[in-house]
N, C-alpha and C. Protein backbone atom coordinates (compact mmCIF):
# COMPACT_ATOMS: atom_id res chain seq x y z
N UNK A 1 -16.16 15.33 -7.52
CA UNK A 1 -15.10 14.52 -6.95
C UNK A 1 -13.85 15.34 -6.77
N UNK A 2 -12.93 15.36 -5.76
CA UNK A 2 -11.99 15.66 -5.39
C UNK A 2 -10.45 15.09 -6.22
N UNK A 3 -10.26 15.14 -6.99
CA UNK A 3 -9.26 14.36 -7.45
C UNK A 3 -8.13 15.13 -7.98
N UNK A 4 -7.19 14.28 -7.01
CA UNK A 4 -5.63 15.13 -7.39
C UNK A 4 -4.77 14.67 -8.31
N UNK A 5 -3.87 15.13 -8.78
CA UNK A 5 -3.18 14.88 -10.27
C UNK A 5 -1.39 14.78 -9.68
N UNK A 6 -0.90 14.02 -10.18
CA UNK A 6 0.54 14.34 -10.03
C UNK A 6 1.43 13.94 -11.11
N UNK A 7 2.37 14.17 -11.40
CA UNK A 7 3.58 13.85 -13.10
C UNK A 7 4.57 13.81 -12.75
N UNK A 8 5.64 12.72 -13.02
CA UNK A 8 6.71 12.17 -12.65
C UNK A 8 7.42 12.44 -14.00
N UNK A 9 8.99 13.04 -14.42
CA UNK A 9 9.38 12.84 -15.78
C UNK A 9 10.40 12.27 -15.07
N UNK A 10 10.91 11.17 -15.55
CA UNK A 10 12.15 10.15 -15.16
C UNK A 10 12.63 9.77 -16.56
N UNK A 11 13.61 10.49 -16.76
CA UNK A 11 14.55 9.82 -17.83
C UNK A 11 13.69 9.79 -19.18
N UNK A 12 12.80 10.35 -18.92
CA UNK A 12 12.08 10.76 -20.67
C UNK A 12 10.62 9.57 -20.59
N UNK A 13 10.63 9.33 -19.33
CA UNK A 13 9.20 8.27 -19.03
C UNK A 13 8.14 9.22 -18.57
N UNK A 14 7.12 9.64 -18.83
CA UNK A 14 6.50 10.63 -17.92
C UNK A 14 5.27 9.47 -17.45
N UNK A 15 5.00 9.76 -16.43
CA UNK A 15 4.11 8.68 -15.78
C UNK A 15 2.84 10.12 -14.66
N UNK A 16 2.19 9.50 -15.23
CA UNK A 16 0.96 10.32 -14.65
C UNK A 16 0.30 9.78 -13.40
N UNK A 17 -0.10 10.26 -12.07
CA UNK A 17 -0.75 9.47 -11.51
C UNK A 17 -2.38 10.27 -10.64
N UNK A 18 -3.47 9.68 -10.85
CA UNK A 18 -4.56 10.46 -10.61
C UNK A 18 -5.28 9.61 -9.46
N UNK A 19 -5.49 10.57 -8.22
CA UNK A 19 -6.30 9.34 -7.52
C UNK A 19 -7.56 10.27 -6.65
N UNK A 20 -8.51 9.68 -6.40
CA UNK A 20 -9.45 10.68 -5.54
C UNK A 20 -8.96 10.07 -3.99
N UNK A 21 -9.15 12.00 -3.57
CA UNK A 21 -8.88 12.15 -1.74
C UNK A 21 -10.61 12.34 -1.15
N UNK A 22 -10.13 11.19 -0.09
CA UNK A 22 -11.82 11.52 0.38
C UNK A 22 -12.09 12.35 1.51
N UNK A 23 -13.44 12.59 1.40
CA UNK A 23 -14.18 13.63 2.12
C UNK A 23 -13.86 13.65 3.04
N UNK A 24 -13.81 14.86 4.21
CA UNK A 24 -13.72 15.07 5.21
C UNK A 24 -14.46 14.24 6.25
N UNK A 25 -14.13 14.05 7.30
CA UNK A 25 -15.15 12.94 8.38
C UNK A 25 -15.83 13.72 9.19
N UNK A 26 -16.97 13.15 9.26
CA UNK A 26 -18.07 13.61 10.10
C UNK A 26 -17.61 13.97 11.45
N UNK A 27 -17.74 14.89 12.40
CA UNK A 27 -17.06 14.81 13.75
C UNK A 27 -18.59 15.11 14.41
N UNK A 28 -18.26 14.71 15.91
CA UNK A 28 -19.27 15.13 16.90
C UNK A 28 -20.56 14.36 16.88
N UNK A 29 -20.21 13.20 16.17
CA UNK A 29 -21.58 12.19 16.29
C UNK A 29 -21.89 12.10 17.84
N UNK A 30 -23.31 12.50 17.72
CA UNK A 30 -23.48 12.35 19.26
C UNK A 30 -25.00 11.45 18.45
N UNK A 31 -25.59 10.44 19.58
CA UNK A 31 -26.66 9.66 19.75
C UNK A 31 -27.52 9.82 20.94
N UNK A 32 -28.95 10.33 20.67
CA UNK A 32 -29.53 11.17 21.68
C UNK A 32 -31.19 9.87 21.65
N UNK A 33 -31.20 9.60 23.13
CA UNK A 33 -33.03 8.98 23.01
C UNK A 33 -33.66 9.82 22.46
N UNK A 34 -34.63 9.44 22.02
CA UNK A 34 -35.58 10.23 21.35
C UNK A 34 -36.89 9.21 21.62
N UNK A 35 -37.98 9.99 21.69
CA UNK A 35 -39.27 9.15 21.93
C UNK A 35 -39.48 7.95 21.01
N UNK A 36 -39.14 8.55 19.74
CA UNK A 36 -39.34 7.47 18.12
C UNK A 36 -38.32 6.71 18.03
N UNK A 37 -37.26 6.72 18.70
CA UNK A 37 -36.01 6.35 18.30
C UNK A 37 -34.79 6.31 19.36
N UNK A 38 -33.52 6.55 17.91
CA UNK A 38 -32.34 7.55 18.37
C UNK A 38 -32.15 8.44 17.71
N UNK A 39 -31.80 9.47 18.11
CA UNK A 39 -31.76 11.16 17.24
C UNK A 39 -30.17 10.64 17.47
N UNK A 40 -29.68 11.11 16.17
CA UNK A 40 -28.20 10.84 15.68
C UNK A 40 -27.83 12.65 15.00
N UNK A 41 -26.57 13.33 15.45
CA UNK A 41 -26.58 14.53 14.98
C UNK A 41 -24.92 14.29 15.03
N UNK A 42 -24.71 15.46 14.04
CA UNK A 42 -22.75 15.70 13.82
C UNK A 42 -22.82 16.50 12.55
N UNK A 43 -21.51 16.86 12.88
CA UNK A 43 -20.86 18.01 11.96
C UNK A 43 -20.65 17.52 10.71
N UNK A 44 -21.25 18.22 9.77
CA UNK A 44 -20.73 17.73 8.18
C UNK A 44 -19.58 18.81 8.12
N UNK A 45 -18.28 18.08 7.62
CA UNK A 45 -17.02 18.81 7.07
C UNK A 45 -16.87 18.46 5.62
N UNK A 46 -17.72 17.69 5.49
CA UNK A 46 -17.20 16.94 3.25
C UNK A 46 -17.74 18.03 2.74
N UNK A 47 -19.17 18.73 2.96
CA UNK A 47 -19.19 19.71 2.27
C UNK A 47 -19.97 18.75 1.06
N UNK A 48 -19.34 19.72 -0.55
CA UNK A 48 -19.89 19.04 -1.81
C UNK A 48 -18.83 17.87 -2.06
N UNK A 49 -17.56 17.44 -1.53
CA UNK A 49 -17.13 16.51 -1.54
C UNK A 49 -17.22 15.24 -1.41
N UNK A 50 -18.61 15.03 -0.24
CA UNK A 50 -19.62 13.63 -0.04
C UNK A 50 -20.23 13.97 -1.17
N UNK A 51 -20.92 12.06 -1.45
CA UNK A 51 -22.05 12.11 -2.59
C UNK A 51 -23.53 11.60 -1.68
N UNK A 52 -23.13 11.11 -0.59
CA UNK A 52 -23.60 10.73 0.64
C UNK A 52 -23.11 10.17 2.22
N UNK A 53 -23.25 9.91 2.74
CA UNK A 53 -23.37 9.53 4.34
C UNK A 53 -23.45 8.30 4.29
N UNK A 54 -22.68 6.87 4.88
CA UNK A 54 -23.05 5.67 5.13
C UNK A 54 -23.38 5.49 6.94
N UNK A 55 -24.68 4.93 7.18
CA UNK A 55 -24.60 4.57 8.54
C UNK A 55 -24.71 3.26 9.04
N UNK A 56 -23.81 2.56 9.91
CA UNK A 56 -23.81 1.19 9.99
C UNK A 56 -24.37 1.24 11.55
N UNK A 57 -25.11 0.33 11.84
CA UNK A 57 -25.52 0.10 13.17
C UNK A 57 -25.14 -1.06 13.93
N UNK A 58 -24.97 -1.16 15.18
CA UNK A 58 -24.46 -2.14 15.91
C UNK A 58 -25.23 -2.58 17.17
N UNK A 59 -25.48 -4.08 17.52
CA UNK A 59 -25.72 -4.23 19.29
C UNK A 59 -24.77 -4.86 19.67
N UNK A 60 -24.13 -5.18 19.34
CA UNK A 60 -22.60 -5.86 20.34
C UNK A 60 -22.17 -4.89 20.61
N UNK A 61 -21.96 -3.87 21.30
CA UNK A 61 -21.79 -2.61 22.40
C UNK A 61 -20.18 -1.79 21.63
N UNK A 62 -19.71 -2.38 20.55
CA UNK A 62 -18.59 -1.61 20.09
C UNK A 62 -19.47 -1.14 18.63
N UNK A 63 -18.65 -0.20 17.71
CA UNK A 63 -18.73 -0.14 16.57
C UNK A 63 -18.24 -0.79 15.47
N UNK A 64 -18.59 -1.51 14.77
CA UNK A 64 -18.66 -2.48 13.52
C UNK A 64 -19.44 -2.05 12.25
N UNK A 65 -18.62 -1.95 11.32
CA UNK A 65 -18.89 -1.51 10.11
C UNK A 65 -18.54 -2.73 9.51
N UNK A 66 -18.75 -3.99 9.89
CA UNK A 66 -18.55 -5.09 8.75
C UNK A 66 -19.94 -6.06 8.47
N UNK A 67 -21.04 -5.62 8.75
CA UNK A 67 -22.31 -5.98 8.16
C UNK A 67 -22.72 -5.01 6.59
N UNK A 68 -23.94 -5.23 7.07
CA UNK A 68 -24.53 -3.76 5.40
C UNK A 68 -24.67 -2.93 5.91
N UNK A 69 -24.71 -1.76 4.98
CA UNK A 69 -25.46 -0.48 5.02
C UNK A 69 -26.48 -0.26 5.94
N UNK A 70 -26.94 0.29 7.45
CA UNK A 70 -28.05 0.25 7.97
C UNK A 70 -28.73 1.29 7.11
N UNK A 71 -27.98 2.80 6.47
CA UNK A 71 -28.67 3.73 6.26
C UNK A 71 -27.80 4.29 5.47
N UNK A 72 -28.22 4.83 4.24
CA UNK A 72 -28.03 5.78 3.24
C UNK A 72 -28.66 7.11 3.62
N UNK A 73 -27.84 8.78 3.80
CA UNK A 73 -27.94 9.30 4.05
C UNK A 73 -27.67 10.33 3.37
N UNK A 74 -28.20 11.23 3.20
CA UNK A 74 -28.32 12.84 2.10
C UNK A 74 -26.86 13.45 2.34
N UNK A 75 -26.01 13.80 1.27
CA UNK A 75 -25.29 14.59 1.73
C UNK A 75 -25.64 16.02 2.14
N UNK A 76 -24.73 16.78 3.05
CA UNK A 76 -24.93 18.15 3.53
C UNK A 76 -26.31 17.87 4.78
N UNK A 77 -26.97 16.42 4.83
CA UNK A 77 -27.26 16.00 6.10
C UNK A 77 -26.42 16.24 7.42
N UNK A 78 -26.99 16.35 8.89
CA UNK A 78 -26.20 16.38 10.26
C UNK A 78 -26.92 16.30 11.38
N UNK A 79 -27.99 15.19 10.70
CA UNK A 79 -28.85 14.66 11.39
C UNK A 79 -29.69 13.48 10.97
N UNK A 80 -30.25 12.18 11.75
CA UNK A 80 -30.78 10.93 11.08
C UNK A 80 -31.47 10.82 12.37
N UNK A 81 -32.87 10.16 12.31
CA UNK A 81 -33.46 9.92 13.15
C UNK A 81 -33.66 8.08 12.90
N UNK A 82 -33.39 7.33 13.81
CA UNK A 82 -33.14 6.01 13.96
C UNK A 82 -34.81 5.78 14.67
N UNK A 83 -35.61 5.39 13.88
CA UNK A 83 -36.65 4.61 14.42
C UNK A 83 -37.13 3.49 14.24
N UNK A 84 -35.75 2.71 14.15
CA UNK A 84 -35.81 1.52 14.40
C UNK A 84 -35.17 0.42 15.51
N UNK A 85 -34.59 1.86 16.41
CA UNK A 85 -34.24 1.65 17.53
C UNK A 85 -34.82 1.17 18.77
N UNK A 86 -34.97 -0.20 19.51
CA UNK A 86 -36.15 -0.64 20.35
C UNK A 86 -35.15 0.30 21.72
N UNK A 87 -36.36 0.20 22.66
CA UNK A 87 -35.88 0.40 23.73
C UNK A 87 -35.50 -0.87 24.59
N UNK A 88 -34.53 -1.07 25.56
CA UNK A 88 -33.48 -1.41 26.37
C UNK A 88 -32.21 -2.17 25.72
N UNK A 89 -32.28 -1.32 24.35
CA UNK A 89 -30.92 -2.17 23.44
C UNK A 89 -29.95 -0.79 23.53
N UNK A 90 -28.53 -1.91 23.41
CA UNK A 90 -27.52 -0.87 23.58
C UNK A 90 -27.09 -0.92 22.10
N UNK A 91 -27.05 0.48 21.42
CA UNK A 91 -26.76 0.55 20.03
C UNK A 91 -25.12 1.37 20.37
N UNK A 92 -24.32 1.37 19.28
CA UNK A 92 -23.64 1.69 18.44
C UNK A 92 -23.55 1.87 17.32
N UNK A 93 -23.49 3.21 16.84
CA UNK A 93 -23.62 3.73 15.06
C UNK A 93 -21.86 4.11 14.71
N UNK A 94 -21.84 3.75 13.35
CA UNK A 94 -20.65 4.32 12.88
C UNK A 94 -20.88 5.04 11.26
N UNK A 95 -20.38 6.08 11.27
CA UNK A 95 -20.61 6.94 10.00
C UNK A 95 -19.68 7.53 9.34
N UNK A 96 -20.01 7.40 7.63
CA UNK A 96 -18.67 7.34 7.22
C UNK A 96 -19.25 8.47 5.83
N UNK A 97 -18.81 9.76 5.52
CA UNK A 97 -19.12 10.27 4.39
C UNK A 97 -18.11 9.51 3.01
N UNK A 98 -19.13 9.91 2.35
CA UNK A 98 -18.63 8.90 0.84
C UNK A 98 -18.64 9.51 -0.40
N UNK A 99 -17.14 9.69 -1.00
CA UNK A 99 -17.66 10.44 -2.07
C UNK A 99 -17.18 9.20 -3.46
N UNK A 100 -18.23 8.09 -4.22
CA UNK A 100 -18.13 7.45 -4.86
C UNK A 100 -17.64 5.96 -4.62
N UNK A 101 -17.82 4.89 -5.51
CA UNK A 101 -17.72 4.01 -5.06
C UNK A 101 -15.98 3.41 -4.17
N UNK A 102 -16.39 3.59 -2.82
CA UNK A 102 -14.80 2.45 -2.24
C UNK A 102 -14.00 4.30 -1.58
N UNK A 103 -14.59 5.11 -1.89
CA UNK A 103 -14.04 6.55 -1.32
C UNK A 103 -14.44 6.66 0.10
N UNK A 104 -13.84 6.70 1.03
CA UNK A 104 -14.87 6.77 2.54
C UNK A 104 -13.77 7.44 3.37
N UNK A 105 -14.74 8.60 4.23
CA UNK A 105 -13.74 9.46 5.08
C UNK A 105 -13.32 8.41 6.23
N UNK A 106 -12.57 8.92 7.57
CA UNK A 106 -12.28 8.47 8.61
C UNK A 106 -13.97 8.08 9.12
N UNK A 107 -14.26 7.37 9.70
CA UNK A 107 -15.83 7.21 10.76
C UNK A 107 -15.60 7.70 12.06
N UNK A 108 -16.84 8.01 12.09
CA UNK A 108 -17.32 9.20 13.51
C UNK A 108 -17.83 7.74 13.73
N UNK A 109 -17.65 7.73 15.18
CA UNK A 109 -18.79 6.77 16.40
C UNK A 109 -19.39 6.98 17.18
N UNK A 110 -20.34 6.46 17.31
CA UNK A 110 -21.04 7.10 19.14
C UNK A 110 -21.79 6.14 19.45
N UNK A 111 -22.55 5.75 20.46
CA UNK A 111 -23.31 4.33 21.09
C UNK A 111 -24.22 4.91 22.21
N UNK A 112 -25.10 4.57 22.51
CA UNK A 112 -25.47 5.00 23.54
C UNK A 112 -26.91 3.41 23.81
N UNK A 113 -27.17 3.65 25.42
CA UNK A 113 -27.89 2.23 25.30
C UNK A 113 -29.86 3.22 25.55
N UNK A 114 -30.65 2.45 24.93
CA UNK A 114 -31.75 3.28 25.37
C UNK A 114 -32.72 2.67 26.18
N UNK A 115 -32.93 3.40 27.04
CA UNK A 115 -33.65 2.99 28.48
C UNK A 115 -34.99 2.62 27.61
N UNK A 116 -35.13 1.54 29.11
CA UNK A 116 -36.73 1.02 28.96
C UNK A 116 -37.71 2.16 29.69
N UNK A 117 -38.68 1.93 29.01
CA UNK A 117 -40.15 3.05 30.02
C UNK A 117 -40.23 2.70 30.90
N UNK A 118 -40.58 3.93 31.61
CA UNK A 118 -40.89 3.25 33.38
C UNK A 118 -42.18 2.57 33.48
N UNK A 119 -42.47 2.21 34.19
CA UNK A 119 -43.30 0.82 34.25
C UNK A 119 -44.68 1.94 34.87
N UNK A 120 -46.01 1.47 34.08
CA UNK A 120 -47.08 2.40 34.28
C UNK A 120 -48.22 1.57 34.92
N UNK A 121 -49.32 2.05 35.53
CA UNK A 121 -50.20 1.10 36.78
C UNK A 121 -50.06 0.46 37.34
N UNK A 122 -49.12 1.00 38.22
CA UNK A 122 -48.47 0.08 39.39
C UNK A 122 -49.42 1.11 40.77
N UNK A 123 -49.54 -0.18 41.87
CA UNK A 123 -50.62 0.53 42.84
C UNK A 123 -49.60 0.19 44.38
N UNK A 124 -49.99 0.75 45.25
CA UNK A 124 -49.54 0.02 46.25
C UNK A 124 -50.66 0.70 47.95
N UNK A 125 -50.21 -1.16 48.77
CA UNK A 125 -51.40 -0.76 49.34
C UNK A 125 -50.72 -0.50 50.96
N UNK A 126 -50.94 -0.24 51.65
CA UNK A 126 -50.84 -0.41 52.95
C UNK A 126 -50.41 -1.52 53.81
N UNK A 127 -49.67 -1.85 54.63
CA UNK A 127 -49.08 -3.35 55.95
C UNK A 127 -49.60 -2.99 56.91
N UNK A 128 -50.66 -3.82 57.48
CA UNK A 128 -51.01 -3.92 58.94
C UNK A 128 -50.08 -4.74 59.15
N UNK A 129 -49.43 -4.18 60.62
CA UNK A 129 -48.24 -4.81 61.44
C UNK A 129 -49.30 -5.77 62.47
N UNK A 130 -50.76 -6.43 62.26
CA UNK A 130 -51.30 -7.05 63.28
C UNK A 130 -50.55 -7.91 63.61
């Protein structure tokens, strides 16, 4: 844990104050189709400062981190593969490194919507103009 210290002497009171600074934020979340999924990738900056990665998922087309946890994630992770991602839904992920309980960096976002398959045995025949 990261935790900084500071000491106040006022008039013969000394008052101590200790609080943890949190981890650096993930940057460069990018959200990529992937055959299984969504391939989710970004820069770890926490370093040993995360104890893990929170990932929240969204389909209302913004980012929202006020449901649960979609995903618990390894620290020194900078990559998650989402295969629980259907195709023609528009997702939004938000990710937040965490170092201990209620500690959470700034959140990285990214969204992307994932196409449906193209449509397979389709035939087509010929128009007589008789």
């Amino acid at each position: 844990m990261a935790n900084e210290r500071g000491t106040s002497d006022s008039g013969g009171a000394k008052v101590v104050l200790e609080y943890t600074v949190p981890p650096d934020a993930p940057t460069d979340l990018q959200a990529a189709d992937h055959p299984d999924g969504v391939q989710l990738s970004w820069t770890d900056n926490a370093g040993n400062d995360a104890d893990e990665y929170e990932l929240y998922r969204s389909t209302s087309g913004t980012p929202d981190n006020s449901g649960s946890v979609y995903a618990t994630i390894e620290s020194g992770s900078e990559s998650y593969l989402d295969t629980g991602a259907k195709q023609g839904v528009d997702y939004s992920y938000t990710l937040y490194a965490v170092e201990g309980p209620g500690v959470y960096s700034d959140p990285a976002s990214a969204s992307i919507l994932r196409p449906l398959p193209a449509p397979t045995g389709l035939s087509a025949s010929g128009v007589d103009d008789d």
